[in-house]
Protein backbone atom coordinates (compact mmCIF):
# COMPACT_ATOMS: atom_id res chain seq x y z
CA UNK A 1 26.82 -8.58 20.76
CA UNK A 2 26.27 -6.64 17.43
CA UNK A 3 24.17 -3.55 17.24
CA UNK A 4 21.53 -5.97 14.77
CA UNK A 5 21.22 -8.86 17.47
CA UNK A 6 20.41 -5.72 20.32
CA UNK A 7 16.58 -5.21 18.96
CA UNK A 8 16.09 -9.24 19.26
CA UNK A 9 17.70 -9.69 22.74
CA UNK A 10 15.78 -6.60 24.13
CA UNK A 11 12.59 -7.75 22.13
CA UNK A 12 12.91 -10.83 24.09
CA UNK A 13 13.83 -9.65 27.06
CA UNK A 14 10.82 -7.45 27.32
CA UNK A 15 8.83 -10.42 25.70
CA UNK A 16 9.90 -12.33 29.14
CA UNK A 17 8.96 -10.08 31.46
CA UNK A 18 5.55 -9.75 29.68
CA UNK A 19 5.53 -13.68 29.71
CA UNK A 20 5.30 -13.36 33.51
CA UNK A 21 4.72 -16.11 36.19
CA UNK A 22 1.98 -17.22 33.98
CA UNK A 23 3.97 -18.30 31.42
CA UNK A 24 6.68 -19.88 33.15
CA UNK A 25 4.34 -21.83 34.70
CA UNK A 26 2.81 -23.21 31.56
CA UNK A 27 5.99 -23.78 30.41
CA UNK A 28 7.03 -26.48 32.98
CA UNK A 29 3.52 -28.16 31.76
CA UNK A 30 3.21 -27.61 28.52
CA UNK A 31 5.70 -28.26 25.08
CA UNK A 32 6.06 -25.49 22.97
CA UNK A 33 6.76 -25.23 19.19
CA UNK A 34 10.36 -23.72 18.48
CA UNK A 35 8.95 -20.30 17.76
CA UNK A 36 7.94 -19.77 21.36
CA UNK A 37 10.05 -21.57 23.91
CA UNK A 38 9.01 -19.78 27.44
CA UNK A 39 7.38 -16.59 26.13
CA UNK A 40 3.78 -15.63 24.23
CA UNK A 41 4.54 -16.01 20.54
CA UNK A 42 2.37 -12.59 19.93
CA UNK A 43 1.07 -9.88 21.53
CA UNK A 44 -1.63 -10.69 23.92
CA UNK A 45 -1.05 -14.25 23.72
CA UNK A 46 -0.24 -16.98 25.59
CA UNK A 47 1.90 -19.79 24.04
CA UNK A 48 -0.34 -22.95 22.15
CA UNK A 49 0.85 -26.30 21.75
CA UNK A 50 -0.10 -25.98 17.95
CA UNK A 51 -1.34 -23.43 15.38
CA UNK A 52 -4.26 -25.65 15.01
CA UNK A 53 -5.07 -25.64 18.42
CA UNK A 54 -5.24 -21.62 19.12
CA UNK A 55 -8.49 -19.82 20.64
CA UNK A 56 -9.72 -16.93 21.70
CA UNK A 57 -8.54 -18.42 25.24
CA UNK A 58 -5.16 -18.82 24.23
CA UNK A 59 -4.63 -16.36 21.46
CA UNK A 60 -6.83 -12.96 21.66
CA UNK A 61 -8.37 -12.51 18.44
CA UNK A 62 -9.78 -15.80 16.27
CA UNK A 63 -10.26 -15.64 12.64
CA UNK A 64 -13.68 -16.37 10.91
CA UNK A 65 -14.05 -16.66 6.98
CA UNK A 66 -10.51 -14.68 6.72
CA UNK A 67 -11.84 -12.01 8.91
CA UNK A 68 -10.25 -11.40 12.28
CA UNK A 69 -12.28 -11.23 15.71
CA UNK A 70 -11.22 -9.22 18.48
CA UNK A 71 -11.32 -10.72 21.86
CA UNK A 72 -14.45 -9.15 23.78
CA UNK A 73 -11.96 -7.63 26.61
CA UNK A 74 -9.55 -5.54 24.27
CA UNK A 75 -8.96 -2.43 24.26
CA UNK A 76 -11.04 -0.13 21.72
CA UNK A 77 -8.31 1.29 19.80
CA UNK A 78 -7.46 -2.66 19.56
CA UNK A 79 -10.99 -3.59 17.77
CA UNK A 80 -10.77 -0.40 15.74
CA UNK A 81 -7.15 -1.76 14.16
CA UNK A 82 -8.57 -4.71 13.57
CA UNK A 83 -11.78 -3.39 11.92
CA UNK A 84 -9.75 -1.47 10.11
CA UNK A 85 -7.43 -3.96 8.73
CA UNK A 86 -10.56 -6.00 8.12
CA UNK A 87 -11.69 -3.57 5.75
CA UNK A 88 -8.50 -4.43 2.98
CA UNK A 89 -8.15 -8.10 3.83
CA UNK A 90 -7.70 -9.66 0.53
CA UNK A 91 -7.11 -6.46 -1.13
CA UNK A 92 -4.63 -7.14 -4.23
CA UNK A 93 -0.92 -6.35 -3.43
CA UNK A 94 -0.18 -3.44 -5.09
CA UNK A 95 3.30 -1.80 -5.19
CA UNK A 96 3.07 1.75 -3.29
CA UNK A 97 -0.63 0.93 -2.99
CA UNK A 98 -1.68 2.82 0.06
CA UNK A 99 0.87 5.72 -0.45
CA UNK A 100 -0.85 8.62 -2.34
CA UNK A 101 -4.38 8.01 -0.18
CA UNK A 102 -5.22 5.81 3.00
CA UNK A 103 -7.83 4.86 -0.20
CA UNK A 104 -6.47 2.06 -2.45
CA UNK A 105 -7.88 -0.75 -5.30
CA UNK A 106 -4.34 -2.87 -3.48
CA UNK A 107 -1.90 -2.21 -0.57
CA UNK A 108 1.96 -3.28 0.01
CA UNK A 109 3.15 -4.03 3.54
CA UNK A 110 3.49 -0.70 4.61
CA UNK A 111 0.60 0.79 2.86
CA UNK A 112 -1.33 -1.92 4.78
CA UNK A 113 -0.04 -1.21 8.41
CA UNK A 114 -0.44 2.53 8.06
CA UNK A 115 -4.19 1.84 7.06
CA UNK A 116 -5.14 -0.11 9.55
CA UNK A 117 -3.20 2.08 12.42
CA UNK A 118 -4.96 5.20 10.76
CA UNK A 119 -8.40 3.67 11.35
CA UNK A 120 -7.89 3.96 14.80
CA UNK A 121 -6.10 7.61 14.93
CA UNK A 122 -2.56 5.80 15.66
CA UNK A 123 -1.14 7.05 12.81
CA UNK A 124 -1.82 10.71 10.80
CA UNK A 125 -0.32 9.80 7.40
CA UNK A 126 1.06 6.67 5.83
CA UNK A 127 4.82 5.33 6.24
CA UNK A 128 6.62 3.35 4.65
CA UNK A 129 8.76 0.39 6.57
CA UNK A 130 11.81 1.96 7.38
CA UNK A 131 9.47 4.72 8.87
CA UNK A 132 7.27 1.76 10.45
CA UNK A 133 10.26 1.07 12.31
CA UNK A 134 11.06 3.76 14.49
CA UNK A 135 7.26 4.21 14.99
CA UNK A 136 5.92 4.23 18.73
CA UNK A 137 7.69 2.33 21.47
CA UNK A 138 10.50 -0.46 21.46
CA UNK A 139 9.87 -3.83 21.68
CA UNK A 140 6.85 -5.96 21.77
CA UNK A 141 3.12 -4.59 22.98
CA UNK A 142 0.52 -6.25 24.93
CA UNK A 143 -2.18 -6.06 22.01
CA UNK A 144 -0.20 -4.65 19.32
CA UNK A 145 3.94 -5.50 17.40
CA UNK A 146 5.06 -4.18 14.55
CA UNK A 147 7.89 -5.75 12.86
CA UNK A 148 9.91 -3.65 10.36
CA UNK A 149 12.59 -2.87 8.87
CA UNK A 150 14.06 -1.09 5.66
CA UNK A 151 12.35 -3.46 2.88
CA UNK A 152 9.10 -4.99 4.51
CA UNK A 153 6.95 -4.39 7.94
CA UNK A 154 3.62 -6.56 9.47
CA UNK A 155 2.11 -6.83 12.47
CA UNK A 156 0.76 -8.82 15.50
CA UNK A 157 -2.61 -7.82 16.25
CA UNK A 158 -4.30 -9.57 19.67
CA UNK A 159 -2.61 -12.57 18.36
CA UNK A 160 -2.74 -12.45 14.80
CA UNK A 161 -0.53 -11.73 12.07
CA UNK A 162 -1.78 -9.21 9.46
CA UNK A 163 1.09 -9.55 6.94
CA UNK A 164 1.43 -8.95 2.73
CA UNK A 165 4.01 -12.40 2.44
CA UNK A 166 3.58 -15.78 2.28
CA UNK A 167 -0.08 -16.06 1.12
CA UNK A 168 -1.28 -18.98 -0.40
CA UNK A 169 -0.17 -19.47 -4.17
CA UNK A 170 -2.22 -16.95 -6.69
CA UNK A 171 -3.37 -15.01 -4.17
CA UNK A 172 -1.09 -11.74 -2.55
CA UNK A 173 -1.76 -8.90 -0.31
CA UNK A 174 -3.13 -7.98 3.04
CA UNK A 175 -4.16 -11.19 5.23
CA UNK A 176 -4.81 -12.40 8.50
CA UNK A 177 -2.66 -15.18 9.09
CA UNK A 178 -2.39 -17.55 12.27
CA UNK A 179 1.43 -17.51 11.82
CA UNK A 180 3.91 -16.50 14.02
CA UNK A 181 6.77 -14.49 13.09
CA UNK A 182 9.59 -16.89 12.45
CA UNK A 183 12.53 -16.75 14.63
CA UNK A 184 14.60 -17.07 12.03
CA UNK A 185 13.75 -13.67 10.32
CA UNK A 186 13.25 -11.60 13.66
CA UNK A 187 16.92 -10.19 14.32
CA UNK A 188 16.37 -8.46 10.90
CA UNK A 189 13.39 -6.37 12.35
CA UNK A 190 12.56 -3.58 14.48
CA UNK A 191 9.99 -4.69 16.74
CA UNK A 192 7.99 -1.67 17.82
CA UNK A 193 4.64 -0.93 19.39
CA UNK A 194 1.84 1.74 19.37
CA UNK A 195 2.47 3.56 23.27
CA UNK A 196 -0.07 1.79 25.74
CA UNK A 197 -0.78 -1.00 23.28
């Protein structure tokens, strides 16, 4: 085992024990995409046969008009996050944007994530990935992963992935995506967590 493929194999070793009997279960039922074989794809979130078919059941938060909705039972420092990150969603990517003030006409990846941690007192000043990814606790949280590493950082929020790549042609910067990380691109991340979350 090489010191990159330790984050992944303890990321989804915690990811299984989070999983629980619950999971398991539904696995023996149920067929999973590749992404999520026998564990919840994101944090607070129980496995769905489909992108198309997540809910607030399965998932945690829902999106509505690009906006994300917490799930009525999280935690407060959960819906302030997401309020939070609500508040740049479609925001233009802007290199550094988010850097010199929490206060920005455009955000990068990092600029993003520290913004949206800062609106709910997780986070004093903004970081930049490679900071992002020694931030809070190893592994994956129950409401809240952070992915990062030296060049870019997102995040799993009740379910959701709040993320500056892959939007839709013409269009970049903070969004809400239902999107799971891909497995393919997780052994070059940190996978961290705010403490309790």
């Amino acid at each position: 085992m090489t010191r990159r493929s330790i984050p992944l194999a303890a990321t989804l070793a915690v990811a299984a024990t989070l999983a629980g009997p619950a999971a398991s279960g539904a696995a023996a039922t149920s067929s999973y995409p590749g992404w999520a074989p026998n564990v919840p794809w994101g944090a607070g979130c129980e496995p769905a046969p489909s992108p198309a078919l997540r809910t607030a059941a399965n998932c945690g938060a829902t999106l509505a008009d690009g906006e994300a909705v917490p799930p009525p039972g999280a935690p407060t420092l959960v819906k302030r996050v997401i309020a939070a990150a609500n508040e740049i969603d479609g925001r233009p990517y802007r290199w550094g944007g988010g850097h010199a003030s929490f206060a920005s006409k455009g955000y990068d990846c990092s600029g993003a994530v520290s913004y949206a941690l800062h609106g709910a007192d997780l986070l004093g000043y903004t970081q930049v990935s490679g900071q992002l990814a020694h931030y809070g606790d190893p592994g994956p949280g129950k409401w809240i992963t952070i992915y990062a590493n030296a060049e870019h950082v997102f995040m799993v929020v009740a379910g959701l992935r709040f993320d500056t790549r892959n939007d839709p042609e013409h269009v970049s910067g903070p969004r809400w995506k239902m999107a799971a990380p891909e497995a393919s691109i997780l052994p070059k991340f940190a996978v961290r967590h705010p403490a309790g979350l």
